[in-house]
C-alpha atoms as a PDB file:
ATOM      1  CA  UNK A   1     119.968 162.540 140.532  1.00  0.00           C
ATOM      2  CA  UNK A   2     123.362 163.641 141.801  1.00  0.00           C
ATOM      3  CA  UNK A   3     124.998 161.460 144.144  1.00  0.00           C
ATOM      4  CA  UNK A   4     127.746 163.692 146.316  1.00  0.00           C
ATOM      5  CA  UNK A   5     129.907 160.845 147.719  1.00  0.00           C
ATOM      6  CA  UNK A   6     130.131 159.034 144.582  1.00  0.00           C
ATOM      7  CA  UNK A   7     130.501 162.076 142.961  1.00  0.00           C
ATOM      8  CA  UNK A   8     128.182 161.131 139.799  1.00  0.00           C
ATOM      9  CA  UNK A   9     125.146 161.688 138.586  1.00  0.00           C
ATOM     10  CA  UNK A  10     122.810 158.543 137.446  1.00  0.00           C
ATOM     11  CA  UNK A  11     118.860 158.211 137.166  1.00  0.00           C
ATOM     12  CA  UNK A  12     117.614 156.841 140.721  1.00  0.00           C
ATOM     13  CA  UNK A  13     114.134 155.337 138.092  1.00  0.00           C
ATOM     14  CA  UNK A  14     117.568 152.931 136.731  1.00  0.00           C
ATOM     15  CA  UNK A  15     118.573 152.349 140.512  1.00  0.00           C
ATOM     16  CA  UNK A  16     115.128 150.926 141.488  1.00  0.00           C
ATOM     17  CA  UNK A  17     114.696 148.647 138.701  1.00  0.00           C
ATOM     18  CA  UNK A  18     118.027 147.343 138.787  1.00  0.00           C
ATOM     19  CA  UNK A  19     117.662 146.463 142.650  1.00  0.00           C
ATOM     20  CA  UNK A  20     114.036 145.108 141.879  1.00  0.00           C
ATOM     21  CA  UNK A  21     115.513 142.730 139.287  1.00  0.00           C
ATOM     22  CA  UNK A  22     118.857 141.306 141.606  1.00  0.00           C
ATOM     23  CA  UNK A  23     116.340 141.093 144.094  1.00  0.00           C
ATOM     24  CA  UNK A  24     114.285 138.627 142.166  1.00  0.00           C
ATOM     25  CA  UNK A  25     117.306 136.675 140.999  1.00  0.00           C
ATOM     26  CA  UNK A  26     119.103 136.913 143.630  1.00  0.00           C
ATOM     27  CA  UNK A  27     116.023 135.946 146.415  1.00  0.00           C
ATOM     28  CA  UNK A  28     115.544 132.590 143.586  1.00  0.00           C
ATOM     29  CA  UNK A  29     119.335 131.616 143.682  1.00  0.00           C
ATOM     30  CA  UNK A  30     120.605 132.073 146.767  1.00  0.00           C
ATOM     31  CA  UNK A  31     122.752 134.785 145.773  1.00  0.00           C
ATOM     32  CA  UNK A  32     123.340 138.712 146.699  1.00  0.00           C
ATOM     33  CA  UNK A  33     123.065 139.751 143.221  1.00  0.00           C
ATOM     34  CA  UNK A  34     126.146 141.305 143.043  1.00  0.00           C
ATOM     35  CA  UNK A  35     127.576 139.658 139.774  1.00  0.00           C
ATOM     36  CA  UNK A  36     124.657 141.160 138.377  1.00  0.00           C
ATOM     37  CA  UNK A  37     124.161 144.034 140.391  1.00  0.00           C
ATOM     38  CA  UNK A  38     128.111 145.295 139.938  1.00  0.00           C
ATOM     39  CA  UNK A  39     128.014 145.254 136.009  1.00  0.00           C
ATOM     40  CA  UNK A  40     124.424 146.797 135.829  1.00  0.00           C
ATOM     41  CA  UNK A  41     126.354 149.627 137.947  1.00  0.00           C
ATOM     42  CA  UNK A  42     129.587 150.021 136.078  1.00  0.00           C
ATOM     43  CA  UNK A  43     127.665 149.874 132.719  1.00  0.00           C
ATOM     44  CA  UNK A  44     125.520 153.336 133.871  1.00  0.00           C
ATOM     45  CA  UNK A  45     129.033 154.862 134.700  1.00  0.00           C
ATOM     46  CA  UNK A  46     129.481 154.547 138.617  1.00  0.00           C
ATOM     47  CA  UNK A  47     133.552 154.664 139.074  1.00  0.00           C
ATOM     48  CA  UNK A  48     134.308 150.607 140.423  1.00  0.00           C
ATOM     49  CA  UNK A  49     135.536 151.207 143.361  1.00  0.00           C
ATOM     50  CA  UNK A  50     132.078 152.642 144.302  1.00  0.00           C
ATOM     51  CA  UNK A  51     130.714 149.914 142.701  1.00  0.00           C
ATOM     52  CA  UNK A  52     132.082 147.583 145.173  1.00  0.00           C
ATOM     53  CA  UNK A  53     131.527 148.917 148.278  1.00  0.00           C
ATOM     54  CA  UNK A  54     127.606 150.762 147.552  1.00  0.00           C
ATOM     55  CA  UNK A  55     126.759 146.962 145.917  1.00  0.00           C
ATOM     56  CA  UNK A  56     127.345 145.441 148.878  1.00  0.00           C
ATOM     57  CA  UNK A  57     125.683 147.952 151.351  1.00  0.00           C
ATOM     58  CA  UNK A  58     122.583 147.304 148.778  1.00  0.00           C
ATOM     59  CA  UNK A  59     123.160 143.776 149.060  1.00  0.00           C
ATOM     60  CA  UNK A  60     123.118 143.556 152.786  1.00  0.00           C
ATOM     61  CA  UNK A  61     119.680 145.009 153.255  1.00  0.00           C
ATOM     62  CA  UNK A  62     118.407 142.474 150.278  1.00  0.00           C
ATOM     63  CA  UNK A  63     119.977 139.072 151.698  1.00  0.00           C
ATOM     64  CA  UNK A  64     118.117 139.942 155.023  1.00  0.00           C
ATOM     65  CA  UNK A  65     114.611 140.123 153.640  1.00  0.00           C
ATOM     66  CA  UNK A  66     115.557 136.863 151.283  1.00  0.00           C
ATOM     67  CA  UNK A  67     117.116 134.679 154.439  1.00  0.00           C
ATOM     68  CA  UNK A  68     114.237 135.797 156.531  1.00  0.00           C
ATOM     69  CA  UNK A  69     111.387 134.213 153.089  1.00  0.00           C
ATOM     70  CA  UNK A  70     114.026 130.569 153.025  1.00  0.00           C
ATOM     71  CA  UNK A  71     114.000 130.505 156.776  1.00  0.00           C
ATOM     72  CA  UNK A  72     110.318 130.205 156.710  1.00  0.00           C
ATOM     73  CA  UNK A  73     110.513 127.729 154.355  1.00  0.00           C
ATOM     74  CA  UNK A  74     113.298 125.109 156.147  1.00  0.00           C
ATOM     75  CA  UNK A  75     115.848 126.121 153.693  1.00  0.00           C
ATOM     76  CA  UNK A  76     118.598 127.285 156.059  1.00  0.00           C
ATOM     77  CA  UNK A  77     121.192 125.790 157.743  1.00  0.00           C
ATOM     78  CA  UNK A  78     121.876 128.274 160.173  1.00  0.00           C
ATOM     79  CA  UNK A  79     125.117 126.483 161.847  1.00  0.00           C
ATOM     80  CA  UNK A  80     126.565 125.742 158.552  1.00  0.00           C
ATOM     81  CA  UNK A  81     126.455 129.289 157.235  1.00  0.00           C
ATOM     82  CA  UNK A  82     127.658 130.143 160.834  1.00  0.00           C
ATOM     83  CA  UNK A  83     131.178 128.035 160.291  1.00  0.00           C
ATOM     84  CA  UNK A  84     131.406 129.456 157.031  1.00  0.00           C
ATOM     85  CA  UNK A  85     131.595 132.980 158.759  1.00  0.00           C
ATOM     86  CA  UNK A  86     134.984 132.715 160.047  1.00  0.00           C
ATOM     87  CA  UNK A  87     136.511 132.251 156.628  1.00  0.00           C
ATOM     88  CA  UNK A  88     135.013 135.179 154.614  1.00  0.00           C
ATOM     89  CA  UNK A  89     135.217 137.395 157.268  1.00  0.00           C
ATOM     90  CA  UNK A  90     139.081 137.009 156.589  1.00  0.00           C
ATOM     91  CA  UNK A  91     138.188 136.715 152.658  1.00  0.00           C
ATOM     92  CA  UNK A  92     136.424 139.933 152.571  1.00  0.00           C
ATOM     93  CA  UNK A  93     139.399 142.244 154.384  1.00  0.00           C
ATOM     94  CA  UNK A  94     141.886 140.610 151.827  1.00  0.00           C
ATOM     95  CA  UNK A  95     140.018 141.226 148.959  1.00  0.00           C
ATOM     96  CA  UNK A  96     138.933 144.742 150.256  1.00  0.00           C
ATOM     97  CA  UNK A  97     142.972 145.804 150.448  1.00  0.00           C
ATOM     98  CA  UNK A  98     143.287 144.076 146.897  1.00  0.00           C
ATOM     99  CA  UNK A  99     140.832 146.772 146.295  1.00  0.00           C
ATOM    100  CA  UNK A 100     142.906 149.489 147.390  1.00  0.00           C
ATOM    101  CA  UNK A 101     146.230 148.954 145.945  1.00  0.00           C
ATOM    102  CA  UNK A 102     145.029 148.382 142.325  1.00  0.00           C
ATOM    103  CA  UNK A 103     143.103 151.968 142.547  1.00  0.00           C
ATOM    104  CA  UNK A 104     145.952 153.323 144.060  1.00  0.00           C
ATOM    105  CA  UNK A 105     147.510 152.067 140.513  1.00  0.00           C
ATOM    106  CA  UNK A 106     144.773 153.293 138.672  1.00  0.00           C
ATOM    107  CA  UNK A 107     144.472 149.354 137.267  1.00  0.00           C
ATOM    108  CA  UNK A 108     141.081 148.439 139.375  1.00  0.00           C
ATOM    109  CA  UNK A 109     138.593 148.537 136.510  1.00  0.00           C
ATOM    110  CA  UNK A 110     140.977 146.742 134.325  1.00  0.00           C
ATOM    111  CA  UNK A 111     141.821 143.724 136.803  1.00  0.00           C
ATOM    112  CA  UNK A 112     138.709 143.561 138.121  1.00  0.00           C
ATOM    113  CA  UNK A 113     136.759 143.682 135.251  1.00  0.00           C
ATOM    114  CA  UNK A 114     139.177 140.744 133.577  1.00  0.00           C
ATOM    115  CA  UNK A 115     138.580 138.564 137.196  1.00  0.00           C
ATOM    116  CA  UNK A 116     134.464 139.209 136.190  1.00  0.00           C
ATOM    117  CA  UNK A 117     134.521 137.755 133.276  1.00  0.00           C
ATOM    118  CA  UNK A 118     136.773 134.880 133.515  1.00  0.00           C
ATOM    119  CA  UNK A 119     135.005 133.617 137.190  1.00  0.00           C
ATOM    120  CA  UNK A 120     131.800 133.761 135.567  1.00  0.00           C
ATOM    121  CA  UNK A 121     132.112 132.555 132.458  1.00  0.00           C
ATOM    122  CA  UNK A 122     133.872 129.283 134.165  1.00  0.00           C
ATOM    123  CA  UNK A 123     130.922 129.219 136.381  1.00  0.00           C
ATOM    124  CA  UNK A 124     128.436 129.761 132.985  1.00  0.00           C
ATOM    125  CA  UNK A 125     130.091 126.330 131.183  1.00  0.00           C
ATOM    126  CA  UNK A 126     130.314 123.965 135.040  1.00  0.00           C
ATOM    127  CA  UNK A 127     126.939 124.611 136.026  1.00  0.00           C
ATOM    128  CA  UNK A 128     124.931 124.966 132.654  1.00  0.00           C
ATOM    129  CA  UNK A 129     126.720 121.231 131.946  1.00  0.00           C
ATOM    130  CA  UNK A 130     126.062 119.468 135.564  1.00  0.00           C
ATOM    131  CA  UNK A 131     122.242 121.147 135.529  1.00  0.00           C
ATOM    132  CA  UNK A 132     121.339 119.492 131.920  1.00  0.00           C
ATOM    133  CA  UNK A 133     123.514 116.178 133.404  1.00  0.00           C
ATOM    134  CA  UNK A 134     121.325 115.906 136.157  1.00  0.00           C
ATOM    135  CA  UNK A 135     118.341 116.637 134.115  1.00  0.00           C
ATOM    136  CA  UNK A 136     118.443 113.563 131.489  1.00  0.00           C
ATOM    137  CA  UNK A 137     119.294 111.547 134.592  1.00  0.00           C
ATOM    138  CA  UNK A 138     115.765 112.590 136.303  1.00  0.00           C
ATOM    139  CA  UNK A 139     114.193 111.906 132.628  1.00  0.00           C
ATOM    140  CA  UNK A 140     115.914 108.390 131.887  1.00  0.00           C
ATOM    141  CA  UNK A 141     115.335 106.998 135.361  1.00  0.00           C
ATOM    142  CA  UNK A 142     111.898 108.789 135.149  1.00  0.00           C
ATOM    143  CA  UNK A 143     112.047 110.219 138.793  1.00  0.00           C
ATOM    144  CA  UNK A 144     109.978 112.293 140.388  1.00  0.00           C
ATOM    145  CA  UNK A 145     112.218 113.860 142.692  1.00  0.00           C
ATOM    146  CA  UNK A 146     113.686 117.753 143.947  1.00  0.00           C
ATOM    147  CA  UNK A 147     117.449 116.770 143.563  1.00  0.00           C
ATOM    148  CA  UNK A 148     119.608 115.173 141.899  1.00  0.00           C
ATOM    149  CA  UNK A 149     123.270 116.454 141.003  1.00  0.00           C
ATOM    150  CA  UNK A 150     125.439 115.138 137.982  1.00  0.00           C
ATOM    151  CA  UNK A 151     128.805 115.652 139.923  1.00  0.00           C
ATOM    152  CA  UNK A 152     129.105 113.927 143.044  1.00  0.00           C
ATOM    153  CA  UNK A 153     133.010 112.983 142.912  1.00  0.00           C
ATOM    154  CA  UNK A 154     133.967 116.071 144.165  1.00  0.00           C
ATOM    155  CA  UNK A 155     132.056 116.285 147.720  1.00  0.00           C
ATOM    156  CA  UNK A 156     132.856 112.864 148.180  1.00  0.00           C
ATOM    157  CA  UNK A 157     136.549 113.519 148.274  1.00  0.00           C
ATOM    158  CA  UNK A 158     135.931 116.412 150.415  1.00  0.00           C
ATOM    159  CA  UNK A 159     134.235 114.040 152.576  1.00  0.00           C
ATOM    160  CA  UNK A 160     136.876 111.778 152.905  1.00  0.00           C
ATOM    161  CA  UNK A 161     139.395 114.313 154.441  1.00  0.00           C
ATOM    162  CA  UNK A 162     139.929 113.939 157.944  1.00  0.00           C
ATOM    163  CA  UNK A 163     141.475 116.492 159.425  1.00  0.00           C
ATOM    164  CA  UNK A 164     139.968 117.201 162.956  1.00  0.00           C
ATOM    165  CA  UNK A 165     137.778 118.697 164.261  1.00  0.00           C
ATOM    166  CA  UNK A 166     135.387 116.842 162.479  1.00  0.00           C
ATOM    167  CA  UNK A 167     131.818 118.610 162.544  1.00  0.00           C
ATOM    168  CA  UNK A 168     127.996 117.668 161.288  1.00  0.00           C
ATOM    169  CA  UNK A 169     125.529 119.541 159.969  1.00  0.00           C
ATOM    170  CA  UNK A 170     122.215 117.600 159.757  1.00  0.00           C
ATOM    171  CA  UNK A 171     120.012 120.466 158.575  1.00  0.00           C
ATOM    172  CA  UNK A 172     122.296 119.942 155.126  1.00  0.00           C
ATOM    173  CA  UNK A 173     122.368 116.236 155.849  1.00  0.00           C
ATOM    174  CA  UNK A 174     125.881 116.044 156.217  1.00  0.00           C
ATOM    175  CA  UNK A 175     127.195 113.630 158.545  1.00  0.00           C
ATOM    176  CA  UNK A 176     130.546 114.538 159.006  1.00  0.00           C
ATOM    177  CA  UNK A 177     133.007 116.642 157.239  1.00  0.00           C
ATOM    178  CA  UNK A 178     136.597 118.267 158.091  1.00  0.00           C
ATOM    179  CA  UNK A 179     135.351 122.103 159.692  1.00  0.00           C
ATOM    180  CA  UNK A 180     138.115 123.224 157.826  1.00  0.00           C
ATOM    181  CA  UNK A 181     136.837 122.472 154.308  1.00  0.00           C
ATOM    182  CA  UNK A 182     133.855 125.045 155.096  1.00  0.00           C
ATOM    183  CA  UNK A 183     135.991 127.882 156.528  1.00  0.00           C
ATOM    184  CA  UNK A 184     137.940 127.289 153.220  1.00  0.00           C
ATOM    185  CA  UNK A 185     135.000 127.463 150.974  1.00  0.00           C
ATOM    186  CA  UNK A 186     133.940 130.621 153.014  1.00  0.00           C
ATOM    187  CA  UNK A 187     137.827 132.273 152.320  1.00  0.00           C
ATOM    188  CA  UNK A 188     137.449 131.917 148.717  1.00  0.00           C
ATOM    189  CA  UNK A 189     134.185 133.655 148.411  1.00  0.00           C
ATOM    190  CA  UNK A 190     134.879 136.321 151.238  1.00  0.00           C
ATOM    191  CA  UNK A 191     138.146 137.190 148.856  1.00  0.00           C
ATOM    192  CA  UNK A 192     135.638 137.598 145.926  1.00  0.00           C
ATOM    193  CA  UNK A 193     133.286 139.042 147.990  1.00  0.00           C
ATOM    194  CA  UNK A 194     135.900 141.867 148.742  1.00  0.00           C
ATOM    195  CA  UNK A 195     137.751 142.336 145.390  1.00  0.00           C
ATOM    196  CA  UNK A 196     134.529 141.989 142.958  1.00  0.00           C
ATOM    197  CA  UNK A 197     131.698 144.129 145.273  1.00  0.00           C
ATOM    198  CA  UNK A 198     129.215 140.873 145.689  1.00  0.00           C
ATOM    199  CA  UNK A 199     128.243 139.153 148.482  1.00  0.00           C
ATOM    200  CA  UNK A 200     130.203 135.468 147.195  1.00  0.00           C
ATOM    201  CA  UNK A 201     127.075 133.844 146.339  1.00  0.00           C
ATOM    202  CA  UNK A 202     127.788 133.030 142.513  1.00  0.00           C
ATOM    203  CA  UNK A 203     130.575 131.348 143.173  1.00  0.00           C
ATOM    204  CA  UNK A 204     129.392 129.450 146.970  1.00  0.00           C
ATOM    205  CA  UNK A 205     125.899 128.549 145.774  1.00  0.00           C
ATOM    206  CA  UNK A 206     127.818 125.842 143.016  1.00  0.00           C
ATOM    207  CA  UNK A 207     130.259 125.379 145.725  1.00  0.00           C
ATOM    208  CA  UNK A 208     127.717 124.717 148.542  1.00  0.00           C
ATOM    209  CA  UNK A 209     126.169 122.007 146.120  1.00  0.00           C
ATOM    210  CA  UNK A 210     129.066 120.622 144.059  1.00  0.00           C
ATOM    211  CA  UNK A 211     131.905 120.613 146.817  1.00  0.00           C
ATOM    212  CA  UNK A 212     130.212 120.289 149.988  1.00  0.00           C
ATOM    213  CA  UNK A 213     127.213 118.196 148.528  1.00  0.00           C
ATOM    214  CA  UNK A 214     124.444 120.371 149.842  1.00  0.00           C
ATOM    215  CA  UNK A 215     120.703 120.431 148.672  1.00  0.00           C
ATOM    216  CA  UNK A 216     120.455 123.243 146.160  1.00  0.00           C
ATOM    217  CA  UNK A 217     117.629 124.387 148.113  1.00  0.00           C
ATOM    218  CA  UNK A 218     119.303 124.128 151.372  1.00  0.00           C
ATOM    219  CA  UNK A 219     122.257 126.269 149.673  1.00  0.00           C
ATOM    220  CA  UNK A 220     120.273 129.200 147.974  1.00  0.00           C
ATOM    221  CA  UNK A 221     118.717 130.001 152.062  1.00  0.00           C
ATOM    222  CA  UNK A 222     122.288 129.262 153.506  1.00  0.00           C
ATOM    223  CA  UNK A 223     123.892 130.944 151.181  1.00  0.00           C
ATOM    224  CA  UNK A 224     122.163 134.015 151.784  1.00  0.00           C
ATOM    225  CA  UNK A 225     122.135 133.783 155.296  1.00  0.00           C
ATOM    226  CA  UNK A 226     126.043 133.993 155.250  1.00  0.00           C
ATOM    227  CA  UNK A 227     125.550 137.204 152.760  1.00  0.00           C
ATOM    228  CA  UNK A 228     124.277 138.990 155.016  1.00  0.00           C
ATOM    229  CA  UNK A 229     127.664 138.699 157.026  1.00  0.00           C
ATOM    230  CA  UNK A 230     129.864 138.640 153.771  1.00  0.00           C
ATOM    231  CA  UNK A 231     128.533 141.767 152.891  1.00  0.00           C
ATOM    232  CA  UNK A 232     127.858 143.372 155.849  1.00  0.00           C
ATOM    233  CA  UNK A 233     132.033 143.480 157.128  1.00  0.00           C
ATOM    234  CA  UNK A 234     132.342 143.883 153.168  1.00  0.00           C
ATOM    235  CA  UNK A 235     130.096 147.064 153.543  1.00  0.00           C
ATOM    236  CA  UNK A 236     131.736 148.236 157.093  1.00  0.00           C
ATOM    237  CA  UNK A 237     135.166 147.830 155.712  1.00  0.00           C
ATOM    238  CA  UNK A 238     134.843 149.332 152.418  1.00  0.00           C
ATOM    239  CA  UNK A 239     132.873 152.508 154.274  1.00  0.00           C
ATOM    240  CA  UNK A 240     135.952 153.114 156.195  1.00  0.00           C
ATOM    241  CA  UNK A 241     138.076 153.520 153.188  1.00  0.00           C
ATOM    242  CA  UNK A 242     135.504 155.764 151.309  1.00  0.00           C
ATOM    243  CA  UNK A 243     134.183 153.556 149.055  1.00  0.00           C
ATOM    244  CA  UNK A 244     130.346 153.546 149.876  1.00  0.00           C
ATOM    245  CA  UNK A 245     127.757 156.099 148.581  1.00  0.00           C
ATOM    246  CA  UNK A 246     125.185 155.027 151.223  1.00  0.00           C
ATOM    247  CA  UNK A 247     122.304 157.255 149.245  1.00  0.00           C
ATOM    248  CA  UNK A 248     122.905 155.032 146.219  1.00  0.00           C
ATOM    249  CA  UNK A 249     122.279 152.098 148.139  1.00  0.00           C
ATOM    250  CA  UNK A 250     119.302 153.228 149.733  1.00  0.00           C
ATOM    251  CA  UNK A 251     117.808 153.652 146.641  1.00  0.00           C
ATOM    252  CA  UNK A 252     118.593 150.646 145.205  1.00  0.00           C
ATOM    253  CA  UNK A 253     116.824 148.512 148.019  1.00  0.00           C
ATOM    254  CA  UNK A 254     113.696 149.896 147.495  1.00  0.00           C
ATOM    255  CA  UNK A 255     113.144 147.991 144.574  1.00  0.00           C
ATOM    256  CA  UNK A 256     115.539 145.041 146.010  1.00  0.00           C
ATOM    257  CA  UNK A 257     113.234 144.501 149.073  1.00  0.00           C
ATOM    258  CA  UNK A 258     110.460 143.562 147.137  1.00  0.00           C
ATOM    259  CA  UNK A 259     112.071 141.335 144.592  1.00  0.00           C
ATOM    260  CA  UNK A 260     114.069 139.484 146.915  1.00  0.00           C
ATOM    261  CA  UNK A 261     110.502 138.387 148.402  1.00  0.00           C
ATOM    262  CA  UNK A 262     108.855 136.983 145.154  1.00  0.00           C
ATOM    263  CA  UNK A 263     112.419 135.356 143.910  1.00  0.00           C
ATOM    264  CA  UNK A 264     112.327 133.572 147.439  1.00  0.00           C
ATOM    265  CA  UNK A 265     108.762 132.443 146.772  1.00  0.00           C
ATOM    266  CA  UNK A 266     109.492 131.323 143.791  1.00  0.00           C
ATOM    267  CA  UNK A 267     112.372 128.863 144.856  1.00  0.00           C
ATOM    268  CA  UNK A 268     109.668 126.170 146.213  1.00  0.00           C
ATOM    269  CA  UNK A 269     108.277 125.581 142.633  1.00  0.00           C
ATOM    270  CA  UNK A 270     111.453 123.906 140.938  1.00  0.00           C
ATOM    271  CA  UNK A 271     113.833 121.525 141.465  1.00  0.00           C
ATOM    272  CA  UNK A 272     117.211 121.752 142.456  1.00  0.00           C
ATOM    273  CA  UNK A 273     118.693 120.675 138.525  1.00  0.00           C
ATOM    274  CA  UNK A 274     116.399 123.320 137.287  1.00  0.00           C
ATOM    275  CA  UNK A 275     117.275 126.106 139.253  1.00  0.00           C
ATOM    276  CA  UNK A 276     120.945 125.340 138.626  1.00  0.00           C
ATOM    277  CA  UNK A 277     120.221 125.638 135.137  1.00  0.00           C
ATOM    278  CA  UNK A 278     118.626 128.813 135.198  1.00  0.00           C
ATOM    279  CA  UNK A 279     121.382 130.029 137.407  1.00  0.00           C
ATOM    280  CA  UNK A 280     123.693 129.150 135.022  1.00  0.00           C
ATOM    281  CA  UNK A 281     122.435 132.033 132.324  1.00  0.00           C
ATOM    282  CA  UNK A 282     122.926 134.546 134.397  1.00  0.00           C
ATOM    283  CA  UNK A 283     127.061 134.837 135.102  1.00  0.00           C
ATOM    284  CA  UNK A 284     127.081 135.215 131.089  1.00  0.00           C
ATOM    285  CA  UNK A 285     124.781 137.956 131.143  1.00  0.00           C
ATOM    286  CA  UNK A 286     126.887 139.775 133.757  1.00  0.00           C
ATOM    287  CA  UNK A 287     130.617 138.680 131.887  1.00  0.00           C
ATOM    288  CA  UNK A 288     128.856 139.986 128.601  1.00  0.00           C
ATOM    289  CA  UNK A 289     127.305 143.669 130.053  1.00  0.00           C
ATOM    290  CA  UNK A 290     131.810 144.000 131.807  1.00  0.00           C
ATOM    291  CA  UNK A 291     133.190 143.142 128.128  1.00  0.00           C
ATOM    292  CA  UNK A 292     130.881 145.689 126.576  1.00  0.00           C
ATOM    293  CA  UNK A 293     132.013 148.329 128.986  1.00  0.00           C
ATOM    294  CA  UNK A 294     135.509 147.597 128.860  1.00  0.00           C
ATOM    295  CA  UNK A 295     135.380 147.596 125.507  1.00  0.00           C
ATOM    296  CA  UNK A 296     133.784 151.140 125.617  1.00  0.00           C
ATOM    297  CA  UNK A 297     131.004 149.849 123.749  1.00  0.00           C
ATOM    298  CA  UNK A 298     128.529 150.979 126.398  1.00  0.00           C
ATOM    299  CA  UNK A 299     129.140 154.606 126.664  1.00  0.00           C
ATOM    300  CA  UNK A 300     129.491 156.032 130.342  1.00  0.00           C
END
């Protein structure tokens, strides 16, 4: 099928299935899907920079169907992902004129493709290692119990800084915790969310749980609740500087819609440790399918 604005031509059969598949992921972690999505793209030979901007126009319509599935389960907090707003908005414009002066250098598949594989292969080794932590911990003490996370040092100091205004957010049972520490967390994945075509979520799932010392299932619904904001200005802004082929995406979340449902589903069958463990496979999956098409392994 010929796709006009991205000027390419790529088998919608290969769009469906690879919006069917993020959907399932990405409705079971709490992400967009894009770190999946992005390579899965790239790999069939869409140019990057339409990678970016069509992934997250796909991912928008996705993280809507997925928040509405954790909602209904109590796993959103809706004023947490609300704070976190006002940090990726900024992230997202930032990373979206990153965007545009490396293609204006012709460098963008390069750079980006190098920022891939090194994010998520750090993200791979932390959360594969905290995951099977917190798993022998559940087995030794013998507990029978959702969550449990192997790194706790980090939220606590996060907790202990002071600046005001101080907020809570007792859907995430936190009690109190600087409101700039969230808008920060929300910067760094609204810059990713901008430069790498995802939504954030790869990266502010862990952070959700490992800096700000949420539930994991609290973070998957919250996370994707502030998706659909991420990559809706993400989507908005990258459309105004010619980088969406809104067709493509259209496509794509036919098969998205309904696997962002059963992922979502699924999320109320396994504990938080195991969930982070799973997670934790698929960042090397999407660093590997980048190197092989950098490499020029995968033919375009």
């Amino acid at each position: 099928m010929n796709f006009p604005i991205a000027g390419v031509t790529v088998d919608p059969i290969a769009l469906v299935v690879i919006g069917f598949l993020v959907g399932v992921l990405g409705g079971f972690f709490g992400v967009g899907g894009g770190f999946l999505a992005a390579p899965f793209m790239f790999w069939i030979g869409v140019p990057m920079n339409f990678v970016v901007g069509t992934d997250l126009a796909h991912m928008t319509g996705k993280s809507i169907v997925a928040f509405k599935r954790h909602r209904a389960l109590g796993h959103v907090d809706v004023k947490l992902g609300i704070v976190m707003v006002m940090g990726t908005t900024v992230g997202v414009e930032i990373g979206a004129q990153i965007i545009e002066a490396l293609e204006a250098r012709h460098t963008v598949d390069q750079v980006v493709g190098v920022l891939y594989i090194t994010i998520l292969l750090l993200v791979t080794a932390f959360t594969s290692f905290e995951a099977i932590r917190s798993l022998r911990m559940i087995q030794k003490e013998k507990m029978d119990v959702k969550e449990v996370v192997g790194f706790k040092g980090i939220a606590k100091k996060i907790y202990s800084i002071r600046i005001p205004p101080m907020v809570s957010f007792p859907a995430s049972g936190i009690e109190s915790i600087s409101v700039w520490s969230v808008i920060l967390v929300g910067l760094i994945t609204g810059l990713l969310a901008g430069m790498l075509g995802v939504g954030g979520g790869f990266v502010r799932m862990p952070m959700l749980v490992y800096v700000l010392g949420i539930p994991t299932h609290v973070a998957v619904g919250t996370d994707l609740f502030e998706i659909i904001f991420s990559a809706g200005y993400g989507t908005l802004t990258h459309a105004l500087k010619g980088n969406v082929d809104i067709i493509m995406a259209l496509v794509m979340q036919t098969g998205a819609a309904i696997g962002a449902q059963i992922g979502a589903i699924s999320t109320q069958y396994f504990s938080g440790p195991r969930i982070r463990l799973f997670f934790s496979f698929l960042p090397l999956l999407g660093a590997a399918m980048v190197i092989l098409r950098l490499l020029g392994i995968v033919a375009v």
